[in-house]
Structures are given as C-alpha cells and as structure tokens.
N, C-alpha and C. Protein backbone atom coordinates (compact mmCIF):
# COMPACT_ATOMS: atom_id res chain seq x y z
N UNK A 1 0.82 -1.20 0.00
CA UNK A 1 0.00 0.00 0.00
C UNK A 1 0.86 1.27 0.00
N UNK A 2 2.01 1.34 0.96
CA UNK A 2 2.61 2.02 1.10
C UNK A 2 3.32 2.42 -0.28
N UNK A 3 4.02 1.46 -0.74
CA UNK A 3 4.88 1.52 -1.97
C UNK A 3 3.15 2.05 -3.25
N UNK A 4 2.18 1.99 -3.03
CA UNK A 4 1.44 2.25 -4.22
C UNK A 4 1.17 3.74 -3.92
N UNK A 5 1.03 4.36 -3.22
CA UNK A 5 1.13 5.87 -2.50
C UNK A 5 2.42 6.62 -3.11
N UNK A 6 3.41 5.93 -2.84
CA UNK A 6 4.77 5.90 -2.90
C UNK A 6 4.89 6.32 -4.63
N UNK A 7 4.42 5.48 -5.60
CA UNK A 7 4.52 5.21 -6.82
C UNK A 7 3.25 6.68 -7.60
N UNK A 8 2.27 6.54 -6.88
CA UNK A 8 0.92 7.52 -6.97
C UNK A 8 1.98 8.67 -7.09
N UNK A 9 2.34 9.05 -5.95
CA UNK A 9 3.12 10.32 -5.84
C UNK A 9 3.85 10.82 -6.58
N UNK A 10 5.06 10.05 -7.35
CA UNK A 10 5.51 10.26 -8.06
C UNK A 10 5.04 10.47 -9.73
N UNK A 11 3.92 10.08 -9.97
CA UNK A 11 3.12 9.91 -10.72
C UNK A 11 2.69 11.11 -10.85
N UNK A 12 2.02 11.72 -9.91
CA UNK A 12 1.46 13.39 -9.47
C UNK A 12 2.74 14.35 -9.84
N UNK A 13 3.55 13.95 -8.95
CA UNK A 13 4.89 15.13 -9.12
C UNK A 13 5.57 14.81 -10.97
N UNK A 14 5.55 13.55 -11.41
CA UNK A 14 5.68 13.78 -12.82
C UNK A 14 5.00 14.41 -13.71
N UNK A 15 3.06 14.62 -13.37
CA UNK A 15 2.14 15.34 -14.17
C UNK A 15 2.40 16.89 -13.80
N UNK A 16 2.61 16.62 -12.78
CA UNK A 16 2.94 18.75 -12.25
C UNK A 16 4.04 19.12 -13.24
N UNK A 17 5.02 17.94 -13.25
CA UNK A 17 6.13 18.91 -13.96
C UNK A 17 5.90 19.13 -15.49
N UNK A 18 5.44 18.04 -15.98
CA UNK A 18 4.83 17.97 -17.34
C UNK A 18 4.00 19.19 -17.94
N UNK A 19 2.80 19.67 -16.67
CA UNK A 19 1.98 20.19 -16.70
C UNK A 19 2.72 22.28 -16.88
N UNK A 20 3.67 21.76 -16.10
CA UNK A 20 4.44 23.21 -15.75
C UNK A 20 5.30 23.46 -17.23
N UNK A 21 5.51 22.57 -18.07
CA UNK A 21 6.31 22.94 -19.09
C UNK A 21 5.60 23.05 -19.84
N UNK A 22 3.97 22.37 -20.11
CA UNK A 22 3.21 22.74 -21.07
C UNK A 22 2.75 23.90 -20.54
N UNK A 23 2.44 24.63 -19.76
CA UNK A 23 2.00 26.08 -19.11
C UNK A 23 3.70 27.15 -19.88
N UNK A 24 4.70 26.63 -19.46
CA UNK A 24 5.83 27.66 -20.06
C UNK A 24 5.71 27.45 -21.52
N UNK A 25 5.44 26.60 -22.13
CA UNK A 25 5.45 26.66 -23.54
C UNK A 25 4.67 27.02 -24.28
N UNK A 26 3.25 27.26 -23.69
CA UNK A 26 1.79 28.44 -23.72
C UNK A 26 1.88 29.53 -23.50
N UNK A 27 2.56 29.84 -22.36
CA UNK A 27 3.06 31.32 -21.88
C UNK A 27 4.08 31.88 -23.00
N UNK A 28 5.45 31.27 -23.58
CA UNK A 28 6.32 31.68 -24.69
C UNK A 28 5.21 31.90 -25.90
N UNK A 29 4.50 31.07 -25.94
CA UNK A 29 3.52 30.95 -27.14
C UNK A 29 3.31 32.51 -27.18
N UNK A 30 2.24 32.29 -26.37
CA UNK A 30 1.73 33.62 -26.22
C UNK A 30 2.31 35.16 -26.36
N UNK A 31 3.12 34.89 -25.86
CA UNK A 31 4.33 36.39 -25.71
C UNK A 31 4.65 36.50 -27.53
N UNK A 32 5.41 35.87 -28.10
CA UNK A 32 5.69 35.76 -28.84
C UNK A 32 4.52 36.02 -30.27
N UNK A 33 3.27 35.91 -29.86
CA UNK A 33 2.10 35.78 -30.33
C UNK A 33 1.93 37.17 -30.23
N UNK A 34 1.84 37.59 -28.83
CA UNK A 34 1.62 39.10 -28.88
C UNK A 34 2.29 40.26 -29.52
N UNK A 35 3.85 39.77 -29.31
CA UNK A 35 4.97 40.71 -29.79
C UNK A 35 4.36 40.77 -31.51
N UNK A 36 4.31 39.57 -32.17
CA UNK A 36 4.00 39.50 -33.52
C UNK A 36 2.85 41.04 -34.08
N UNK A 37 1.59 40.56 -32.80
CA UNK A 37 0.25 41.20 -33.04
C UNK A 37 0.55 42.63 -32.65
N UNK A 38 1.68 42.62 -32.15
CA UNK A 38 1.25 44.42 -31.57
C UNK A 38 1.65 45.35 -32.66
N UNK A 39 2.61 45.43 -33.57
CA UNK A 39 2.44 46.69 -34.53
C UNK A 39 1.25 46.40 -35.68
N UNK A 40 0.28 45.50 -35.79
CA UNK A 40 -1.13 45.02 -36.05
C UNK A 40 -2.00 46.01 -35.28
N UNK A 41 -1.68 45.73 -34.42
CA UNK A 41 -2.82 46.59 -33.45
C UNK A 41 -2.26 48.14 -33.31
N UNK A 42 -1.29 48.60 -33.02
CA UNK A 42 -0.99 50.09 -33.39
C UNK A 42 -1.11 50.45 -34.82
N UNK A 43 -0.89 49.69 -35.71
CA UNK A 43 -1.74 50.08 -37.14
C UNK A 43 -3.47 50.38 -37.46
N UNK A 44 -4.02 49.49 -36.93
CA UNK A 44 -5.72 49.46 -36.77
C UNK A 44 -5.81 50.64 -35.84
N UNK A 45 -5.38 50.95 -34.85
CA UNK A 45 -6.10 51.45 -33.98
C UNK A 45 -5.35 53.37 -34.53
N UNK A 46 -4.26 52.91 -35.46
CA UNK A 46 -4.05 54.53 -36.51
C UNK A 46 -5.29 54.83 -36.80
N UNK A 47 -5.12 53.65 -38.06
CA UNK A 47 -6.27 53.37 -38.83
C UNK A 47 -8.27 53.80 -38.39
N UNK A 48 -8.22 53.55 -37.31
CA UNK A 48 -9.99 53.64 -36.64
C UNK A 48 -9.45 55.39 -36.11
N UNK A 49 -8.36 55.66 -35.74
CA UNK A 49 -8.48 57.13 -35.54
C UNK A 49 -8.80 57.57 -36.60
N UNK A 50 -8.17 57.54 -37.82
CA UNK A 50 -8.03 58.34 -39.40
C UNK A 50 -9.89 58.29 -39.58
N UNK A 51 -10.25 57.10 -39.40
CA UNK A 51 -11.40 56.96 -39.81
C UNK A 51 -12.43 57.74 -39.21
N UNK A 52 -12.31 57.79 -37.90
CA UNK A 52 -13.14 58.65 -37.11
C UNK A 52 -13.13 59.98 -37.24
N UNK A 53 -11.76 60.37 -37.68
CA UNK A 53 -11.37 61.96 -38.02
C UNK A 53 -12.16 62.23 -39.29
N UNK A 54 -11.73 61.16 -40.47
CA UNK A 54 -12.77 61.82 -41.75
C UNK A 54 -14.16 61.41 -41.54
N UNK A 55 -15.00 61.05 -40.28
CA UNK A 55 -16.28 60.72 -40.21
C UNK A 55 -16.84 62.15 -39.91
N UNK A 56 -15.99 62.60 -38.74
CA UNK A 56 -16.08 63.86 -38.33
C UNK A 56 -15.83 65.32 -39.40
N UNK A 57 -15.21 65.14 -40.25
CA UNK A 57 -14.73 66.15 -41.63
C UNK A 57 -16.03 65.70 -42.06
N UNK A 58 -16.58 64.57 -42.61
CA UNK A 58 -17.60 64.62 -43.80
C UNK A 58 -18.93 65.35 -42.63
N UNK A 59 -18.68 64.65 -41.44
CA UNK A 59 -20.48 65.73 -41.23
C UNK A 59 -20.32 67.18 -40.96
N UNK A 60 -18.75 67.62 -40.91
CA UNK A 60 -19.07 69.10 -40.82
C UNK A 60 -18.88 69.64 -42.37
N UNK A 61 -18.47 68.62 -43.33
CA UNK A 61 -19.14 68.48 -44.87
C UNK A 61 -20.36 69.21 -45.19
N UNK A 62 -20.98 68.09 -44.51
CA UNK A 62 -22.05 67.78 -44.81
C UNK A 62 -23.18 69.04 -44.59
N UNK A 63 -22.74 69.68 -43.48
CA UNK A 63 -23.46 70.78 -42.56
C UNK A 63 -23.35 71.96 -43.25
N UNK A 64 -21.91 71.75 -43.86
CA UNK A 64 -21.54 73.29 -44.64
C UNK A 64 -22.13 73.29 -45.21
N UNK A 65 -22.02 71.85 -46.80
CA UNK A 65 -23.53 71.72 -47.97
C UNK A 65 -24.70 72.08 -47.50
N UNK A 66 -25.30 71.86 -46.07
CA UNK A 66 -26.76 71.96 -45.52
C UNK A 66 -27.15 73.91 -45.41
N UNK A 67 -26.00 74.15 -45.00
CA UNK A 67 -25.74 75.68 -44.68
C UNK A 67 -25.68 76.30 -46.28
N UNK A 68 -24.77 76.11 -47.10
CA UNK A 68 -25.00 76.53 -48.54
C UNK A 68 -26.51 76.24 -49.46
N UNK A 69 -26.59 75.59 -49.19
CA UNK A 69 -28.22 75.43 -49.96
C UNK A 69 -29.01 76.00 -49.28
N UNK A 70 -29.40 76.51 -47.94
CA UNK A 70 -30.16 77.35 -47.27
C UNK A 70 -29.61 79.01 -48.02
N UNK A 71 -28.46 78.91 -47.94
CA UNK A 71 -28.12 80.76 -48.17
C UNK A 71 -28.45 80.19 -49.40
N UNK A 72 -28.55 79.36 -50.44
CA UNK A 72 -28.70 80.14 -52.11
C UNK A 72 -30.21 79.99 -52.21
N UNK A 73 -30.58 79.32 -51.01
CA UNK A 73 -32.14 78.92 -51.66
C UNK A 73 -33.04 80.54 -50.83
N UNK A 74 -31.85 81.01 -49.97
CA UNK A 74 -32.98 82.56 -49.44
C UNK A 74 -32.31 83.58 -50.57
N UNK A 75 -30.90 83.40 -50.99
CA UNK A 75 -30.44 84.41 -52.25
C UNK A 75 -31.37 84.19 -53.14
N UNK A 76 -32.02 83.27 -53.25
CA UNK A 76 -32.30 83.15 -54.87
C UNK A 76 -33.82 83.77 -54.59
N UNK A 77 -34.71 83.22 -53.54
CA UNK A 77 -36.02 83.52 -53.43
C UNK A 77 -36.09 85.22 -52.93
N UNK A 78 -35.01 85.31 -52.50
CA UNK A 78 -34.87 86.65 -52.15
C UNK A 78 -34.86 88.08 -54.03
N UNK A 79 -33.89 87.03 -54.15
CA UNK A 79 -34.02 87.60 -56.04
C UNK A 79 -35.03 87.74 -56.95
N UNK A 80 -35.68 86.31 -56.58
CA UNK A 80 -37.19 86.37 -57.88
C UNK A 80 -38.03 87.08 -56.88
N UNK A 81 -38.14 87.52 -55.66
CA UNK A 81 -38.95 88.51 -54.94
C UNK A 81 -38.63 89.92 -55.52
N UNK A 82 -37.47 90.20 -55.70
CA UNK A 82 -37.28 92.03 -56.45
C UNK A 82 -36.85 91.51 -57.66
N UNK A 83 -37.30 90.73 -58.97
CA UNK A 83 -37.75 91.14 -60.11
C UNK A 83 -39.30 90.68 -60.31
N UNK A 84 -40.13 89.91 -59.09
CA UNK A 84 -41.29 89.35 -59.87
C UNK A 84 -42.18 90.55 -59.32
C-alpha cells in the first residue's frame, strides 16, 4: 500500500512537472504571439483614428452643404422677390 502511494506520488509530481512545461510553452507561445500582433494593433487602432477623423470632416461636410443650400435657396427667393 505504502509503496502504491509511494509510486501515486511520483506519478502526481511527474504530471505537475509535465503540466508546468506545457503552461511555459503556452506562456512563450503567447508572448511571442503578442509581440508578432502588436504593430497590427498600433496600425488598426491609426487606422480607426483616421477613420473617425474623416467621419467627423464629412459631417461638418455635410453641414456646410446643408448651410450653402439654405443661403442660395434665401439668395435666390430673395431675387425672384425684387424682379417678380
């Protein structure tokens, strides 16, 4: 009994260590995974700024066009009012 405890144990302390090198070789994974992904991700996240900046340009675009067609549409009605 003793010796099967004995044998168990070692059994355990062989899966821990096993277990501990597949954990360091997930952990390298990973790092290495990240290092890859990170000028990926400082590119996109340029990228979603740029995008947000010309989202912001087209609606004050957009507002100016909204603002110009109001002044030509009172210039103009304002015009056929002093010749009609």
């Amino acid at each position: 009994m003793i010796r099967n405890a004995e044998k168990d144990i070692a059994d355990v302390k062989q899966n821990v260590e096993h277990l501990r090198a597949e954990e360091d070789q997930l952990v390298g994974d990973v790092c290495n995974h990240l290092a890859d992904v990170q000028p990926l991700v400082t590119m996109l996240t340029n990228l979603t700024d740029q995008i947000r900046d010309l989202e912001k340009y087209s609606q004050y675009l957009q507002c100016l066009a909204q603002i110009e067609d109001l002044r030509f549409g009172f210039v103009l009605h304002t015009c056929l009012k002093v010749y009609i």
